[in-house]
N, C-alpha and C. Protein backbone atom coordinates (compact mmCIF):
# COMPACT_ATOMS: atom_id res chain seq x y z
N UNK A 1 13.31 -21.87 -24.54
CA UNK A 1 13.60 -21.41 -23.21
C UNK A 1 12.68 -22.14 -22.23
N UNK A 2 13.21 -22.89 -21.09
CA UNK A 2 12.32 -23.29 -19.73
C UNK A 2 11.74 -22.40 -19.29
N UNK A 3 10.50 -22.81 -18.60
CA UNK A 3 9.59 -22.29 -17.65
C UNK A 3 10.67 -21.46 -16.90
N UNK A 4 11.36 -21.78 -16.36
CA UNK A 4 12.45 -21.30 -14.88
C UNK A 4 12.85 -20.62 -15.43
N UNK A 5 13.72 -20.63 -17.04
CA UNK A 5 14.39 -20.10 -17.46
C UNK A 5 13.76 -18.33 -17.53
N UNK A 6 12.08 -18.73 -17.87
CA UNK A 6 12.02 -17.64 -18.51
C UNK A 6 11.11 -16.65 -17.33
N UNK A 7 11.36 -17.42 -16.22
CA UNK A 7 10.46 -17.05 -14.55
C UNK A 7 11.76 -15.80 -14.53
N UNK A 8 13.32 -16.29 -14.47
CA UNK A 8 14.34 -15.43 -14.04
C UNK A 8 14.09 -14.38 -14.78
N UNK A 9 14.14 -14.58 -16.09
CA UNK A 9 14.39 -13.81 -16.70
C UNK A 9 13.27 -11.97 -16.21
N UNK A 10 12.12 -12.71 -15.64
CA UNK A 10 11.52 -11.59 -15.12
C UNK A 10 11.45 -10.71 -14.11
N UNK A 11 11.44 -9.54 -14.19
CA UNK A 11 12.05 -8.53 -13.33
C UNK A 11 10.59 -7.95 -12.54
N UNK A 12 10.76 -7.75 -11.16
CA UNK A 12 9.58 -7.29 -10.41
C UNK A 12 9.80 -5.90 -9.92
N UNK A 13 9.08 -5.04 -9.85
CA UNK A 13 9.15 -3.66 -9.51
C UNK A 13 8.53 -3.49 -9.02
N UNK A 14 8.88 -2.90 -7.24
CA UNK A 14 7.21 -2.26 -6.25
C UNK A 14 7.47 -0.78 -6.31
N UNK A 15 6.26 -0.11 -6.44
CA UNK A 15 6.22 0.95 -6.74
C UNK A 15 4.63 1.48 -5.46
N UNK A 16 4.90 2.87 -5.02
CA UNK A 16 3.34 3.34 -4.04
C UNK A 16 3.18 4.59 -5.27
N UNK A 17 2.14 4.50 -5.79
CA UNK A 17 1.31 5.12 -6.84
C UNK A 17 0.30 6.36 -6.43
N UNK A 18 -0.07 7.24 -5.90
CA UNK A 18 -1.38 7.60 -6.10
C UNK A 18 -2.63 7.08 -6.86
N UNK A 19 -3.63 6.50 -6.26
CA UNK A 19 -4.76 5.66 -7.02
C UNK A 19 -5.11 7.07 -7.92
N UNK A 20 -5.12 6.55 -9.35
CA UNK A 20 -5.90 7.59 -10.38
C UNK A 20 -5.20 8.93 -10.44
N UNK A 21 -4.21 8.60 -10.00
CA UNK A 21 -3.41 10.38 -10.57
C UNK A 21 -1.67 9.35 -11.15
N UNK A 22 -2.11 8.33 -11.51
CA UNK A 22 -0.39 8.28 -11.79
C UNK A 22 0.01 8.15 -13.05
N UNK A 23 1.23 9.02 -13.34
CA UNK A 23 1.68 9.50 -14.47
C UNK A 23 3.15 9.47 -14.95
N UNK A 24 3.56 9.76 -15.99
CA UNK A 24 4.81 8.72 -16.39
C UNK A 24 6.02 9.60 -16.25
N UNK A 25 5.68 10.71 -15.24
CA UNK A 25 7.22 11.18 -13.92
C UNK A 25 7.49 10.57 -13.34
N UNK A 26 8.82 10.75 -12.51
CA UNK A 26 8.76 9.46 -11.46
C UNK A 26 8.14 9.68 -10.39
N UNK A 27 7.48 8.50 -9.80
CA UNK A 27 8.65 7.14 -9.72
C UNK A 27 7.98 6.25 -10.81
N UNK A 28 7.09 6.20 -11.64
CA UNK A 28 6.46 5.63 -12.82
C UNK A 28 7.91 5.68 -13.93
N UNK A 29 8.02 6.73 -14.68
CA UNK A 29 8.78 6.69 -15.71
C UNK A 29 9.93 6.16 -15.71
N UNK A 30 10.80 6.52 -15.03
CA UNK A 30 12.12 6.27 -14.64
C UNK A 30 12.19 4.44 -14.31
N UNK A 31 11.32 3.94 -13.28
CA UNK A 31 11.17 2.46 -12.83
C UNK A 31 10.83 1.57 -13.94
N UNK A 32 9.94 2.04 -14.94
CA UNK A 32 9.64 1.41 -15.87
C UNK A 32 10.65 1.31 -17.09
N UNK A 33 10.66 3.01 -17.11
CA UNK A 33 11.71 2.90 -18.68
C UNK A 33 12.96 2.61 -18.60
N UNK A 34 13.73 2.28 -17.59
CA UNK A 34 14.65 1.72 -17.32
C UNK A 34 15.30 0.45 -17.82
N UNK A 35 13.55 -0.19 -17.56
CA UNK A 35 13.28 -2.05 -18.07
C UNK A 35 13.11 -1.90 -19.27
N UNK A 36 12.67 -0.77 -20.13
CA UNK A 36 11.92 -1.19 -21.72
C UNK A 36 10.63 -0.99 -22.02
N UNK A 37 10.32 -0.84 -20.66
CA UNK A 37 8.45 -0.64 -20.40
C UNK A 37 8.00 1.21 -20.82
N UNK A 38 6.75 0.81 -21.71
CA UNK A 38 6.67 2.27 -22.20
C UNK A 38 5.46 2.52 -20.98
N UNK A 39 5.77 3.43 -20.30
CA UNK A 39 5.51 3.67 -18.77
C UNK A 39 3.97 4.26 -18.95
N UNK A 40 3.44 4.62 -20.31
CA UNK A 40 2.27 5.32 -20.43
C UNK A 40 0.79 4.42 -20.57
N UNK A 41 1.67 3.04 -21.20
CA UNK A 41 0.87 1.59 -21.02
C UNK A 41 0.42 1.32 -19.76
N UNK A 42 0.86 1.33 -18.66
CA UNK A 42 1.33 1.25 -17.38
C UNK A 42 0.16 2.03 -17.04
N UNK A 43 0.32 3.63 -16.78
CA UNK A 43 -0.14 4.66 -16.43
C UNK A 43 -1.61 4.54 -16.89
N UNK A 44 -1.99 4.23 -17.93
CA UNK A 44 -3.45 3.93 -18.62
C UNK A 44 -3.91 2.98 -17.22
N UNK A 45 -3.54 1.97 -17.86
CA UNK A 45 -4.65 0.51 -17.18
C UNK A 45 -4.40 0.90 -15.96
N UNK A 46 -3.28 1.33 -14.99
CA UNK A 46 -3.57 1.62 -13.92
C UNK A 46 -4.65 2.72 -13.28
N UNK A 47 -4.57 3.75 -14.29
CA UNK A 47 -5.55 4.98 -13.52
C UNK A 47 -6.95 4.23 -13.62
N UNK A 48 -7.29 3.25 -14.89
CA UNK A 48 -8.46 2.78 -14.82
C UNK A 48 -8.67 2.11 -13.57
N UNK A 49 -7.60 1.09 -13.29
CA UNK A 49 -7.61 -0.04 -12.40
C UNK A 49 -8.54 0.43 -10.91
N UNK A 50 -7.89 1.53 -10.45
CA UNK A 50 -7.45 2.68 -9.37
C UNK A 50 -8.63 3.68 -9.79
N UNK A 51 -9.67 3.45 -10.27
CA UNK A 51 -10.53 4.48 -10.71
C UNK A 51 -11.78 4.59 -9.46
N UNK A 52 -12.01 3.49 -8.80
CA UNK A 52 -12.62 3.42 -7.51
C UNK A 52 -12.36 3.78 -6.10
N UNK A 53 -11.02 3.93 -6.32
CA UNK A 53 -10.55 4.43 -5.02
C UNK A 53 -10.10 5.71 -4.86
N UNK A 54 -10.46 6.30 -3.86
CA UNK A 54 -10.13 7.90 -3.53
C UNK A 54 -8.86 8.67 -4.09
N UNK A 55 -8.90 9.42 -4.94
CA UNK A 55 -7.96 10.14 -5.83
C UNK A 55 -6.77 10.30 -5.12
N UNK A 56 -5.37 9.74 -5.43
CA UNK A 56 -4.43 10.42 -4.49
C UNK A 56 -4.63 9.23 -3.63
N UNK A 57 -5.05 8.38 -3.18
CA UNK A 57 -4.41 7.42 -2.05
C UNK A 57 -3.26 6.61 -2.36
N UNK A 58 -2.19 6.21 -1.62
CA UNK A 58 -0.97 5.63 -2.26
C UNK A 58 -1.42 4.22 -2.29
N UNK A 59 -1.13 3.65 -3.33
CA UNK A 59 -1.47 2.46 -3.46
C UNK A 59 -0.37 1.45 -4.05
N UNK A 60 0.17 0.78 -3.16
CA UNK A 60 1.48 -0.19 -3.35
C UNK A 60 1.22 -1.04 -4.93
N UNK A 61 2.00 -0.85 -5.75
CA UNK A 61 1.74 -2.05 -6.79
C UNK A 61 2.91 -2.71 -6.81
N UNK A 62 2.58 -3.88 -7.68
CA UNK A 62 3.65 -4.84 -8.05
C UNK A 62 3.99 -5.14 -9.03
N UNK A 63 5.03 -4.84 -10.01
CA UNK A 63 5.01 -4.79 -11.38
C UNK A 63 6.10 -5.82 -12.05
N UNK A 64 5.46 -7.10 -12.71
CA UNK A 64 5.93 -8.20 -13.02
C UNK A 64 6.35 -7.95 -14.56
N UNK A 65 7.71 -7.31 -14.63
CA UNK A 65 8.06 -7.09 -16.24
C UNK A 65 8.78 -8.49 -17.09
N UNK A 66 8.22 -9.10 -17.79
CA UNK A 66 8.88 -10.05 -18.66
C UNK A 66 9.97 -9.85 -19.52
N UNK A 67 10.67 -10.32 -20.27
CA UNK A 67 11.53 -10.53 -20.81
C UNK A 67 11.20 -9.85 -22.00
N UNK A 68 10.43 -10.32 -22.71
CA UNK A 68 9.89 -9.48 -24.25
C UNK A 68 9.51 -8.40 -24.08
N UNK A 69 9.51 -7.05 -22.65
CA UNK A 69 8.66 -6.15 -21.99
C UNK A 69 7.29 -5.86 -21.79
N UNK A 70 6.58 -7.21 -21.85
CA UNK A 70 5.46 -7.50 -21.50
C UNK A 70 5.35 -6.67 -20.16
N UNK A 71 4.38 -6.66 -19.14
CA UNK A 71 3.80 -6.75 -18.02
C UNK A 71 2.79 -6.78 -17.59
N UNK A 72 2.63 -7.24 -16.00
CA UNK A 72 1.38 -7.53 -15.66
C UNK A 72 1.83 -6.64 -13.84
N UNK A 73 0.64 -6.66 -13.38
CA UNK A 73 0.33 -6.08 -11.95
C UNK A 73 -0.50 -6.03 -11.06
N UNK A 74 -0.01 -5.96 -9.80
CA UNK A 74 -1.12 -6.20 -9.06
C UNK A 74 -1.39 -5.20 -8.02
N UNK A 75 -2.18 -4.63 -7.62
CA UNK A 75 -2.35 -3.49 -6.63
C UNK A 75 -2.71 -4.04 -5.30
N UNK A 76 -2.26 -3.16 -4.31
CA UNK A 76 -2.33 -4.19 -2.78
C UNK A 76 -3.35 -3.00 -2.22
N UNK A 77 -4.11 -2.44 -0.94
CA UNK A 77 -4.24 -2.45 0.26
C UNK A 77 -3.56 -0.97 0.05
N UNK A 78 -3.88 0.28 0.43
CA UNK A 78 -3.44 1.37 1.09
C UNK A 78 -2.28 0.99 2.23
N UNK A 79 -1.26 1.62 2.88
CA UNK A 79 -0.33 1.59 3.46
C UNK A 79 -1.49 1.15 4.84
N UNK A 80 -1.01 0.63 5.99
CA UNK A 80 -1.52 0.43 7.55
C UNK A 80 -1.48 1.90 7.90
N UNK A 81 -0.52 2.57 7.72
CA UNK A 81 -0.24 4.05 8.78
C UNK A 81 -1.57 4.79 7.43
N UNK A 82 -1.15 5.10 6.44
CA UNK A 82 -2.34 5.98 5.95
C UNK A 82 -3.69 5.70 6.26
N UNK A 83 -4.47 4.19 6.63
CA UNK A 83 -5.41 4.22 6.74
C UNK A 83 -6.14 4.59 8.30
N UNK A 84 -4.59 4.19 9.03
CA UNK A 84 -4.51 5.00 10.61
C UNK A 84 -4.88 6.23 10.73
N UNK A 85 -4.04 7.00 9.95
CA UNK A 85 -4.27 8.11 9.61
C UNK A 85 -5.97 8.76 9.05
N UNK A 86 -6.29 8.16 8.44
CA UNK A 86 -7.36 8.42 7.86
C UNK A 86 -8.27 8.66 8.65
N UNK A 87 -8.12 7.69 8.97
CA UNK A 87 -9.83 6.82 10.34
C UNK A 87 -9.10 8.61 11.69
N UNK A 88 -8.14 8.13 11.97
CA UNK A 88 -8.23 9.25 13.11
C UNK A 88 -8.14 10.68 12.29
N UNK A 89 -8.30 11.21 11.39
CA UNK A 89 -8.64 12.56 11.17
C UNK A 89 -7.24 13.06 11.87
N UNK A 90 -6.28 12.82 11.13
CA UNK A 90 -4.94 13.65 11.41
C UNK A 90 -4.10 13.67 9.81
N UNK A 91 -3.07 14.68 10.09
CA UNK A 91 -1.92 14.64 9.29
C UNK A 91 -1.13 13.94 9.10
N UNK A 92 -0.46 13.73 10.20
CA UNK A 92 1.13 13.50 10.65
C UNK A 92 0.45 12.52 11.64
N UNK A 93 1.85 11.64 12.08
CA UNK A 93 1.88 11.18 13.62
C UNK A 93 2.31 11.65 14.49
N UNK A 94 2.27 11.69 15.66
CA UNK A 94 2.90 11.80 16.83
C UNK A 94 4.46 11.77 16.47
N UNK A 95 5.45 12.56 16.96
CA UNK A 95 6.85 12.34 16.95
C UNK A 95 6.85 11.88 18.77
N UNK A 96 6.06 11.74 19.56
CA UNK A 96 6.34 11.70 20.84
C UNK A 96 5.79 10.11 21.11
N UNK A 97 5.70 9.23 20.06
CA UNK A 97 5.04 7.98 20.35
C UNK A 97 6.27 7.31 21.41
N UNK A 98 5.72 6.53 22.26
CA UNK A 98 6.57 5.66 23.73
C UNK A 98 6.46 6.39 24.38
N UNK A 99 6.18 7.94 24.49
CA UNK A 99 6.83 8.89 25.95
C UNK A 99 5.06 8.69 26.76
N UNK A 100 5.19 7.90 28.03
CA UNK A 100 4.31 7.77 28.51
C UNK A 100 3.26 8.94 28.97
N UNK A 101 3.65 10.25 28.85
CA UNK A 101 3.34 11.15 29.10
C UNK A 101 3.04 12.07 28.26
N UNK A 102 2.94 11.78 26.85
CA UNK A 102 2.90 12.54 25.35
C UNK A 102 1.70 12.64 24.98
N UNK A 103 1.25 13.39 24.52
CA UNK A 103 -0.75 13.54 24.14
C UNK A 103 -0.41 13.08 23.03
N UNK A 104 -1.57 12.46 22.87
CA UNK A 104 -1.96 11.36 21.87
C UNK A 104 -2.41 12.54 20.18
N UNK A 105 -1.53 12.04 19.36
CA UNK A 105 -1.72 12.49 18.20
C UNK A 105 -3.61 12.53 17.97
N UNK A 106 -4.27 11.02 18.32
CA UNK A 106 -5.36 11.14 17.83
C UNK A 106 -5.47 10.20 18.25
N UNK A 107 -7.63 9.42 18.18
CA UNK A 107 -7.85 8.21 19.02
C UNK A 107 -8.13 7.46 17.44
N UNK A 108 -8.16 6.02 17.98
CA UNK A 108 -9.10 4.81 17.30
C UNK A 108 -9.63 4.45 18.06
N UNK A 109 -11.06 4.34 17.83
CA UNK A 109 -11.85 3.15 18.32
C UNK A 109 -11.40 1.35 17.94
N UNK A 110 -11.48 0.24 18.81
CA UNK A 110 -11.53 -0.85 18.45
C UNK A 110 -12.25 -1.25 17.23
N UNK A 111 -13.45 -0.83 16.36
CA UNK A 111 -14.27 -0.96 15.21
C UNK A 111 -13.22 -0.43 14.41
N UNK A 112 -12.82 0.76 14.76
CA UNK A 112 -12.09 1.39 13.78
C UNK A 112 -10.46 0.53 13.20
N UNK A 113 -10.07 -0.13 14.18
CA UNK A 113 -8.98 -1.20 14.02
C UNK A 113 -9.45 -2.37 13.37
N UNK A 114 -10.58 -3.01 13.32
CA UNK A 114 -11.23 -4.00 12.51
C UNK A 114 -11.53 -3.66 11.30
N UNK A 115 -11.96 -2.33 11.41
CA UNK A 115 -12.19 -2.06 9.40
C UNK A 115 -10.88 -2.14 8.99
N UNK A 116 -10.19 -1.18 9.75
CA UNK A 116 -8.39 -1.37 9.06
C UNK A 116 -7.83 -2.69 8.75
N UNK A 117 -8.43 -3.48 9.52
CA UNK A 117 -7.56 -4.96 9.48
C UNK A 117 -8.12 -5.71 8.39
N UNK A 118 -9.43 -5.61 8.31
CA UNK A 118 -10.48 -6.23 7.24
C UNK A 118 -10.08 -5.59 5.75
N UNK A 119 -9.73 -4.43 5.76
CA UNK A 119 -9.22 -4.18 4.15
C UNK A 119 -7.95 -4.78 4.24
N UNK A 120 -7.07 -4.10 5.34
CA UNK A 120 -5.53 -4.84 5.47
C UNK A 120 -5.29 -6.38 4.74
N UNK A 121 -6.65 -7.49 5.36
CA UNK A 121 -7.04 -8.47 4.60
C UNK A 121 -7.31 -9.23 3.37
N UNK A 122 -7.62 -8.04 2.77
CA UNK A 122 -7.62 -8.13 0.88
C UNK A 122 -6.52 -8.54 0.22
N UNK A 123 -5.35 -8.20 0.96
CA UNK A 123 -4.50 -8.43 0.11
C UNK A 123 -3.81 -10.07 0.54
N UNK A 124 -3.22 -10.46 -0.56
CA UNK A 124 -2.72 -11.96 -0.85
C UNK A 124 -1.94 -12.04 0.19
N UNK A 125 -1.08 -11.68 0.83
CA UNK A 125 -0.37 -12.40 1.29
C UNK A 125 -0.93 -11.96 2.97
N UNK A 126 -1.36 -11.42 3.24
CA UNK A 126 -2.51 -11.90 4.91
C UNK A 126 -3.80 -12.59 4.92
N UNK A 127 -4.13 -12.98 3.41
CA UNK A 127 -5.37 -13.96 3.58
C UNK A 127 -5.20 -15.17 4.83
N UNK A 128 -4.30 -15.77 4.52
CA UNK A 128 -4.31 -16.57 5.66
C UNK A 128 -4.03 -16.45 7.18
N UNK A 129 -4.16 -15.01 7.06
CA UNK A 129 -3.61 -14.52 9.11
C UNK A 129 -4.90 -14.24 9.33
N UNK A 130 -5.28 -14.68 10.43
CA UNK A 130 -6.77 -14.37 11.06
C UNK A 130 -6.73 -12.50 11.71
N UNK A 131 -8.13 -12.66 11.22
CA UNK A 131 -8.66 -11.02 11.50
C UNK A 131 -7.49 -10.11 12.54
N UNK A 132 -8.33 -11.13 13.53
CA UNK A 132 -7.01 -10.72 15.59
C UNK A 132 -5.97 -10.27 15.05
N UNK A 133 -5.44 -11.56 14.55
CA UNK A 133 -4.07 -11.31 14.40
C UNK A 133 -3.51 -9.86 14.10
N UNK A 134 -4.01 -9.68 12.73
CA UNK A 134 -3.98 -8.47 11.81
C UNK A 134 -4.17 -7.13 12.67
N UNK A 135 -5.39 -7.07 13.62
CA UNK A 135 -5.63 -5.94 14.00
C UNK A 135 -4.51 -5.92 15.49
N UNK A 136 -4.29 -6.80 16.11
CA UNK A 136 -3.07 -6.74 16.93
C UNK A 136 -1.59 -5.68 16.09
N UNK A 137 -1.70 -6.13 14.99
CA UNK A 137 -0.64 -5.59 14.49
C UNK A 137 -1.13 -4.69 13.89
N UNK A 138 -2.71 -3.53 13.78
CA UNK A 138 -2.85 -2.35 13.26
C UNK A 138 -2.67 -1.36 14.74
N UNK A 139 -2.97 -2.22 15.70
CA UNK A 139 -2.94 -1.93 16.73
C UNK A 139 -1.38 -1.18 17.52
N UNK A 140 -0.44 -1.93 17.25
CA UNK A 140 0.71 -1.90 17.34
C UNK A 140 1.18 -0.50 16.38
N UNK A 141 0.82 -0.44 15.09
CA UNK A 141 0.70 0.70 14.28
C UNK A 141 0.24 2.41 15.34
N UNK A 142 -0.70 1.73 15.82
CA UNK A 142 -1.17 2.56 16.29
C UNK A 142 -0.38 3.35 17.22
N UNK A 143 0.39 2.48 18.11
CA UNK A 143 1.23 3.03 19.47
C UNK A 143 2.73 3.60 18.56
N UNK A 144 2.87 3.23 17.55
CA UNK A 144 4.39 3.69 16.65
C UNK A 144 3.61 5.42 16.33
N UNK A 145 2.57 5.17 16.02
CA UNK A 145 2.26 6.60 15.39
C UNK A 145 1.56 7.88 16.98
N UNK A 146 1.58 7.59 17.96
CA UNK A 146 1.28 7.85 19.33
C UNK A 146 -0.30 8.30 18.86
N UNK A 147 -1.40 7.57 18.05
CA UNK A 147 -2.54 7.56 18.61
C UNK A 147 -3.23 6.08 19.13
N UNK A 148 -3.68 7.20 20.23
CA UNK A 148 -4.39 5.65 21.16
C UNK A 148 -5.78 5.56 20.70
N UNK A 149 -5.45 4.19 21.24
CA UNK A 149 -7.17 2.92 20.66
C UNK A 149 -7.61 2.74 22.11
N UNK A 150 -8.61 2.98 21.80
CA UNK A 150 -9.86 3.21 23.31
C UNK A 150 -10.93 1.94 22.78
N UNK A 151 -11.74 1.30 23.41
CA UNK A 151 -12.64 0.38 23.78
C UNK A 151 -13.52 0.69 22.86
């Protein structure tokens, strides 16, 4: 079998996990055992993986299943809105985000948009977007979820 041949042959699965609580209900079991993948293999190395980060944070993975039902994975970056969330000490967002006249779910500070952007950063595919950039667009996050970023 070719390289290419055996690239197709592999199947990718994104899945948002809870770091260190995930277990082989769905959306674990079902996504995996579907492919052949015994979902508890999975569930191991991940809770280890995920053993540093705050119990319960959703954590996007990427799950590269091979042909023989091998796999491999990679964990990204907490969601932009959860870590919005976080930093401003809220639940929910705003359902009133655009109405110029809507109280603000909650504030960010500008620091507080740079830490977001700086983890946002970790992951592979914004290594190459500069910091700005990134926080322009946590920023933007920010006005979808109606809390405002103050100076």
């Amino acid at each position: 079998m070719s390289k290419q041949a055996a690239q197709a042959a592999a199947q990718i699965v994104r899945l948002v996990v809870p770091a260190g609580k995930a277990t082989a209900s769905p959306p674990v079991g079902p996504a995996l055992g579907a492919r052949g993948v015994k979902s508890i293999d999975f569930v191991k190395e991940f809770n280890a993986r995920t053993a540093d980060l705050v119990p319960g944070t959703p954590t996007p993975v990427l799950i590269t299943i091979q042909a023989d039902r091998t796999f491999t994975f990679v964990t990204k970056t907490p969601p932009t809105m959860h870590l919005i969330k976080q930093a401003a000490g809220i639940e929910t967002a705003s359902g009133e985000a655009g109405r110029p006249n809507a109280a603000a779910a909650g504030t960010l500070s500008m620091k507080h948009v740079y830490e977001i952007a700086k983890i946002k950063q970790r992951d592979e595919h914004l290594r190459h977007i500069s910091l700005e950039s990134i926080a322009r667009s946590v920023v933007g996050s920010c006005k979808s979820a109606g809390v405002a970023v103050v100076p």
